[in-house]
C-alpha atoms as a PDB file:
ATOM      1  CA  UNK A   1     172.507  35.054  90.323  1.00  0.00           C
ATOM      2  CA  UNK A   2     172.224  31.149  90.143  1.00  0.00           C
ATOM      3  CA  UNK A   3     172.367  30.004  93.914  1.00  0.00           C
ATOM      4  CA  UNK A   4     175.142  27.411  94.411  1.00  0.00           C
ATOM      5  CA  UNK A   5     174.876  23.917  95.132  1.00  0.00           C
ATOM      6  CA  UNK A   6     176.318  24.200  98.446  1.00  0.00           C
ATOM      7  CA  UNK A   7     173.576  26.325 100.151  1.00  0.00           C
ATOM      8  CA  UNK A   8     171.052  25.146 101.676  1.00  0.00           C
ATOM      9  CA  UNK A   9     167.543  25.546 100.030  1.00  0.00           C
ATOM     10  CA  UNK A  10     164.021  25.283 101.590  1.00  0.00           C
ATOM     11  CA  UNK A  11     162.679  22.432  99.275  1.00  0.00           C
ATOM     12  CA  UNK A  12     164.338  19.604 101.212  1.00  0.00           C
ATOM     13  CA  UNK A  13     164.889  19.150 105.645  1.00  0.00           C
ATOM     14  CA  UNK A  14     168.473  19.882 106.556  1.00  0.00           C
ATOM     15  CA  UNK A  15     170.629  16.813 106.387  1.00  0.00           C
ATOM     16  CA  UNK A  16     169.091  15.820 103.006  1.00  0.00           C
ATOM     17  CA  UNK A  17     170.206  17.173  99.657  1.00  0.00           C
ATOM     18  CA  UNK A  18     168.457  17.394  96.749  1.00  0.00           C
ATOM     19  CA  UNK A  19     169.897  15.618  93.364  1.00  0.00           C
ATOM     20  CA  UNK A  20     171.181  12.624  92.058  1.00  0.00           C
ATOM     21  CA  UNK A  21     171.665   9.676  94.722  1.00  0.00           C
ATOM     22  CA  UNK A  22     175.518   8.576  94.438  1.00  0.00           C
ATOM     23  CA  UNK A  23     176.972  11.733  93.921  1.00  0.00           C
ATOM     24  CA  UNK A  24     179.532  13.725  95.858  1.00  0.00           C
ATOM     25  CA  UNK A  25     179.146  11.580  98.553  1.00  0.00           C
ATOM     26  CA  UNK A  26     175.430  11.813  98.743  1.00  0.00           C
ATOM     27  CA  UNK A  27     173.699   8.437 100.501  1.00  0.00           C
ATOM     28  CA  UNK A  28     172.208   5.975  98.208  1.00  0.00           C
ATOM     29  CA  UNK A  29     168.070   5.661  99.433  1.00  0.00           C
ATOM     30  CA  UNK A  30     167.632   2.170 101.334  1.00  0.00           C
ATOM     31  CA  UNK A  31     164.249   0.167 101.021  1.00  0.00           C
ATOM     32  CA  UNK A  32     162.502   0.303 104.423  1.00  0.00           C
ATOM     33  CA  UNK A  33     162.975  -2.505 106.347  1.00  0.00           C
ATOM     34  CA  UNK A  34     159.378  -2.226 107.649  1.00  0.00           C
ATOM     35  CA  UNK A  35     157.942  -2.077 103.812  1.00  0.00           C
ATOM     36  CA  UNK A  36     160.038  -5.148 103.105  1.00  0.00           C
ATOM     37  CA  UNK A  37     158.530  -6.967 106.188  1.00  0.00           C
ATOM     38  CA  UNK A  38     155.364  -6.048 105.011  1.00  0.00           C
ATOM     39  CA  UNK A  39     156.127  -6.975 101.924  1.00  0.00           C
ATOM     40  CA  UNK A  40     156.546 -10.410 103.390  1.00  0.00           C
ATOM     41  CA  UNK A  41     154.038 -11.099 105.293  1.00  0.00           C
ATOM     42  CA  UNK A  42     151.641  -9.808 102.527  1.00  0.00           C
ATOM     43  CA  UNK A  43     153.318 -12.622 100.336  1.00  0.00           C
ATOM     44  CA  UNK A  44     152.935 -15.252 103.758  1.00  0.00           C
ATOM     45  CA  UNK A  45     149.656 -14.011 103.911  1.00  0.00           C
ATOM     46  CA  UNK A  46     149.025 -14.281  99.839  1.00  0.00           C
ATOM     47  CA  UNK A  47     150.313 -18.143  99.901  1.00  0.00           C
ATOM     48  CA  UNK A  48     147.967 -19.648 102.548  1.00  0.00           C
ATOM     49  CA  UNK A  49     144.557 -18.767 101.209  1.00  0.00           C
ATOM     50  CA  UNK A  50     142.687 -20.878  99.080  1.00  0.00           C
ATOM     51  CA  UNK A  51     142.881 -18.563  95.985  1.00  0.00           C
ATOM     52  CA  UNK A  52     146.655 -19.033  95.598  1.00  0.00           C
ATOM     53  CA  UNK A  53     146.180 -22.696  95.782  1.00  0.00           C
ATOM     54  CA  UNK A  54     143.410 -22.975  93.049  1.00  0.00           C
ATOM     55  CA  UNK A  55     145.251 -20.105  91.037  1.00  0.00           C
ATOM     56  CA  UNK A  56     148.709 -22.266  90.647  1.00  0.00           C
ATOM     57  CA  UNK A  57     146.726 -25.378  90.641  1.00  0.00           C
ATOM     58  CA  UNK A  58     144.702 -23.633  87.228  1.00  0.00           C
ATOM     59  CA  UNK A  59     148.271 -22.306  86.450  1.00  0.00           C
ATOM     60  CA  UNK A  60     149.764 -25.659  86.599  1.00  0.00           C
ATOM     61  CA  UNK A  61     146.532 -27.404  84.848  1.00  0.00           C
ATOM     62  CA  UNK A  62     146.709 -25.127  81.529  1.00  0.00           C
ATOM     63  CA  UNK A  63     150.239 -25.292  81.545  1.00  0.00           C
ATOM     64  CA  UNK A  64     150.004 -29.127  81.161  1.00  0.00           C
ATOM     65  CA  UNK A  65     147.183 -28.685  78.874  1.00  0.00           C
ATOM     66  CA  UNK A  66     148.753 -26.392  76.173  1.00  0.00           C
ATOM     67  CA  UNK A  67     152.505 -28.418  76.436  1.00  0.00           C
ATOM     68  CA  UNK A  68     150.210 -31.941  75.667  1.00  0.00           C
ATOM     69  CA  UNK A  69     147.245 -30.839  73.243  1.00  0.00           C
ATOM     70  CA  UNK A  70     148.613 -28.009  71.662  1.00  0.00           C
ATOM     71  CA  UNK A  71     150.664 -29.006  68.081  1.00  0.00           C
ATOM     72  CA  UNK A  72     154.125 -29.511  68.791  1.00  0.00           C
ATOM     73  CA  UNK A  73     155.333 -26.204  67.203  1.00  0.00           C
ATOM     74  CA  UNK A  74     153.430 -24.394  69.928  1.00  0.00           C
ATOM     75  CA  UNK A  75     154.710 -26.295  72.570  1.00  0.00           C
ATOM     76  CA  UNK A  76     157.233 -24.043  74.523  1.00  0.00           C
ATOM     77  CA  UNK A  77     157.446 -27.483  77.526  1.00  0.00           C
ATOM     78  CA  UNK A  78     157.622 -30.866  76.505  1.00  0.00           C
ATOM     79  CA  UNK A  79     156.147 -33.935  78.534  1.00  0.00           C
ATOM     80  CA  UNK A  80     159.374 -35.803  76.866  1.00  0.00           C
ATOM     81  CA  UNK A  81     161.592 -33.628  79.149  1.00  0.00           C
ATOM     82  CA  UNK A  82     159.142 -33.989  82.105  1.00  0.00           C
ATOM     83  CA  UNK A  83     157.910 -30.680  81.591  1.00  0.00           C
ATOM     84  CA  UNK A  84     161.836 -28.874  83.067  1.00  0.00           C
ATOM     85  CA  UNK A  85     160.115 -25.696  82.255  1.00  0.00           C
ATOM     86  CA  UNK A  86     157.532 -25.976  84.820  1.00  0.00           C
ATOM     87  CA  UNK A  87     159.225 -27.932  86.964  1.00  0.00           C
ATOM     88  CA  UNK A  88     162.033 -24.914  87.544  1.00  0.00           C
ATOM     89  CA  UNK A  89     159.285 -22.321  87.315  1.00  0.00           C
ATOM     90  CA  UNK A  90     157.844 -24.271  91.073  1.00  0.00           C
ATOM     91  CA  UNK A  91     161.042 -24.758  92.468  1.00  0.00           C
ATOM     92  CA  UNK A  92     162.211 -21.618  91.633  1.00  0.00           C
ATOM     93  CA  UNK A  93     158.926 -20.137  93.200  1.00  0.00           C
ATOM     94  CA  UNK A  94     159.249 -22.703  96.081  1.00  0.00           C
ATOM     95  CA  UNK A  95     162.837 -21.542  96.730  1.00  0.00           C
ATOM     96  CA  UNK A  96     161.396 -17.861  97.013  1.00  0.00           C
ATOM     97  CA  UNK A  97     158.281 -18.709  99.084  1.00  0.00           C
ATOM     98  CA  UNK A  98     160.145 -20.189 102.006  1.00  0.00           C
ATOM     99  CA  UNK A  99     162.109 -17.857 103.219  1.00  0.00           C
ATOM    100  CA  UNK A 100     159.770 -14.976 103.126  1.00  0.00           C
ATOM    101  CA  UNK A 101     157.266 -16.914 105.197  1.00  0.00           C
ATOM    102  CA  UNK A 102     160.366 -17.261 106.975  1.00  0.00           C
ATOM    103  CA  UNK A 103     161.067 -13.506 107.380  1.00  0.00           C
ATOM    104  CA  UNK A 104     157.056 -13.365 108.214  1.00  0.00           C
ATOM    105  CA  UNK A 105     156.807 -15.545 110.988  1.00  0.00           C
ATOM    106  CA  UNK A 106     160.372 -13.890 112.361  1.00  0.00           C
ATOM    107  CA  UNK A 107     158.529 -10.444 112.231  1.00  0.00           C
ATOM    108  CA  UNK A 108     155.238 -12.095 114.322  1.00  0.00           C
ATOM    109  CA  UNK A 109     157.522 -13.969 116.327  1.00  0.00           C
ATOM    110  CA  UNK A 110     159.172 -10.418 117.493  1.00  0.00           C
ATOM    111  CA  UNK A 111     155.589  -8.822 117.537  1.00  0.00           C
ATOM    112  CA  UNK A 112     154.299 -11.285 119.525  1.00  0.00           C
ATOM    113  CA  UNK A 113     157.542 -11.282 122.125  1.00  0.00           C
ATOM    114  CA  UNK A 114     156.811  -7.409 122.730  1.00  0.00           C
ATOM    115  CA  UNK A 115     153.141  -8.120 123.329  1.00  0.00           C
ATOM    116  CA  UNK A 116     153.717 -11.007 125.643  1.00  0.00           C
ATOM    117  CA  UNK A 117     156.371  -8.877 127.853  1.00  0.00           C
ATOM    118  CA  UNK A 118     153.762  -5.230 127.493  1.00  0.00           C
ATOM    119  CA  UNK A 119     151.773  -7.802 128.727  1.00  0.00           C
ATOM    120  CA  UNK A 120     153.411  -9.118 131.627  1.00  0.00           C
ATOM    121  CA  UNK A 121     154.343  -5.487 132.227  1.00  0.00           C
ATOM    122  CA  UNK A 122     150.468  -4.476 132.789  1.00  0.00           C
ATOM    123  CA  UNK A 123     149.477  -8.033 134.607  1.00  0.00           C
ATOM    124  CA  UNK A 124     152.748  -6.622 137.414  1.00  0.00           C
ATOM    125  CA  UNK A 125     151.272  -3.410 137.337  1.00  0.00           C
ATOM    126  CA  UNK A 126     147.327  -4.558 137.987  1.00  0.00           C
ATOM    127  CA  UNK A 127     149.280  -7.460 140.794  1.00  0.00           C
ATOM    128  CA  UNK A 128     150.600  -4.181 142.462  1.00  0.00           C
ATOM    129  CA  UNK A 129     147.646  -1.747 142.212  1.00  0.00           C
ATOM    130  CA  UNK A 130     145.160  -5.009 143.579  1.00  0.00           C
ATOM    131  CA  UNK A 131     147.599  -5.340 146.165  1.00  0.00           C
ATOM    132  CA  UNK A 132     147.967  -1.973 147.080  1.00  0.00           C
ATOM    133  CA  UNK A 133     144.021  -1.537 147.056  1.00  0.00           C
ATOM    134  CA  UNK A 134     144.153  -4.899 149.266  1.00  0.00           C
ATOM    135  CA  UNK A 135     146.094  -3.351 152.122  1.00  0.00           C
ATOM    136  CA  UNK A 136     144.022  -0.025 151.652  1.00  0.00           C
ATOM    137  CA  UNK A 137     140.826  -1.620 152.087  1.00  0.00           C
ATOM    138  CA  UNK A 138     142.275  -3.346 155.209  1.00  0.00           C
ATOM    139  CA  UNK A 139     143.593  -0.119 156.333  1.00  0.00           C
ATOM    140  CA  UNK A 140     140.373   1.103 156.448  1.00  0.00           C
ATOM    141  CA  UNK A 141     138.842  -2.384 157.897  1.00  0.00           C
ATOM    142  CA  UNK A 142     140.744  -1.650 160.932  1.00  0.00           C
ATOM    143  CA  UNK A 143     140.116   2.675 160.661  1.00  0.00           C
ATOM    144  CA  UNK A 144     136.849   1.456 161.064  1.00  0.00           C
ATOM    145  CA  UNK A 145     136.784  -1.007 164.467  1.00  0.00           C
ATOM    146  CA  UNK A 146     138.746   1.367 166.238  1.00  0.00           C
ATOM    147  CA  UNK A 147     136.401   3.789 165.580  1.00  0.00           C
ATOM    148  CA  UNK A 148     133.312   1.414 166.514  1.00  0.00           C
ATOM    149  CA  UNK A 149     135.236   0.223 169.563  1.00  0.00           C
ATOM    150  CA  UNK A 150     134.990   3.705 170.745  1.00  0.00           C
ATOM    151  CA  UNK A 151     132.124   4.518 169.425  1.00  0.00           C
ATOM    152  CA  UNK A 152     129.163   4.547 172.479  1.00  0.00           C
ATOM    153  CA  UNK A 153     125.854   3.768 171.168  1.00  0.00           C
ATOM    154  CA  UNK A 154     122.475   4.714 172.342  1.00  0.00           C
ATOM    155  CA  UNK A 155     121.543   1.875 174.558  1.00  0.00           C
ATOM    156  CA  UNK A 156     125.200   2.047 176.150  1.00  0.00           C
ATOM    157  CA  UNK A 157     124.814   6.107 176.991  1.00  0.00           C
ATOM    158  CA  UNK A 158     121.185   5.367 178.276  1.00  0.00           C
ATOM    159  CA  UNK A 159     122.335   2.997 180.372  1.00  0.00           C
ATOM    160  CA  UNK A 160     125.247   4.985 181.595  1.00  0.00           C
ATOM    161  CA  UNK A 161     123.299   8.148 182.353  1.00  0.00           C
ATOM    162  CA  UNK A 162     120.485   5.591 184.542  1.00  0.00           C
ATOM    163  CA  UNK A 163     123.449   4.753 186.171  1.00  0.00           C
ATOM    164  CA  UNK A 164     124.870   7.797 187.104  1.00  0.00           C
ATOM    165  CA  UNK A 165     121.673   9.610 187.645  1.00  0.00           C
ATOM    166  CA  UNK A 166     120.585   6.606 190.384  1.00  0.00           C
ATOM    167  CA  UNK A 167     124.137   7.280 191.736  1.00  0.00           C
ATOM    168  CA  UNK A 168     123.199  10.912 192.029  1.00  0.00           C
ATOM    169  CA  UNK A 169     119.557  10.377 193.528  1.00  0.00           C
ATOM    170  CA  UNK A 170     120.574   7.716 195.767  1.00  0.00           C
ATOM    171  CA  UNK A 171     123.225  10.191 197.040  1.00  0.00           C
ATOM    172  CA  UNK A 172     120.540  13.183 197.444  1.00  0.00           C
ATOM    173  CA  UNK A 173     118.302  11.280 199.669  1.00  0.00           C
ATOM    174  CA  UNK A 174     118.710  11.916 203.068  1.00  0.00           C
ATOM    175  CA  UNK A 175     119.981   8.151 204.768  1.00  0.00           C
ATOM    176  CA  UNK A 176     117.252   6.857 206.922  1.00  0.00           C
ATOM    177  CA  UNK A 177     119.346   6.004 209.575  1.00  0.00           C
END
């Protein structure tokens, strides 16, 4: 018996149907922002190096070349026109360029905003663990002169005992009087 369309099968997670996109409600799939940002900054990226510029310079160089030396049946851009062909070709690929280095500096500029603040976040959190180990090492500071306040040394018990043991023979001796 052919299993309906309606129950749920183990070849796709629950919330997701299997089929054609578009149909019976079913959601269309969405590019991924993320891949598009990437996408961007790859092309960002792609149009700053050196390589791009001496590609579309070579680009531009035999495209000039074949519209001037070539006969004029071959010629697909004439110089009489100012060369429109080429000319739309870079705007067109200016107007493109722009705002996806746009989009690619927005996406560093929010990258960079969550560093800076995780990075405020840890410089509070090392202010407040210094701090903290600040006051403990004073803590212990002061632990440790009221212990050596207290604290009799050797000399200071020698002394003592002379003390009290010439208290003690001077009271033993029998007064001469």
């Amino acid at each position: 018996m052919p299993r309906s369309s309606k129950t749920p099968s183990l070849e796709a997670p629950r919330g997701r149907r299997s089929g054609v996109s578009g149909v019976l409600g079913q959601r269309t799939s969405q590019p991924s922002r993320d891949r598009f940002g990437r996408f961007t900054e790859w092309i960002a990226r792609a149009m700053g190096t050196p390589g791009f510029l001496v590609a579309l310079s070579l680009f531009c160089a035999a495209w000039l070349a074949w519209n001037t030396l070539m006969p004029v049946s071959l010629r697909f851009d004439s110089a009489a026109n100012g060369f429109t062909a080429l000319t739309l070709m870079l705007s067109l690929q200016a107007s493109y360029a722009a705002p996806l280095i746009l989009l690619a500096q927005n996406r560093q500029d929010d990258r960079d905003r969550v560093q800076i603040e995780q990075d405020r976040q840890r410089a509070e959190r090392n202010l407040a663990d210094t701090e903290y180990l600040a006051r403990e090492v004073v803590a212990l500071r002061m632990a440790i002169s009221d212990l050596t306040d207290g604290l009799v040394t050797k000399e200071t018990l020698r002394a003592e005992l002379r003390t009290a043991l010439d208290r003690l023979e001077s009271d033993e001796r029998p007064d001469p009087r």
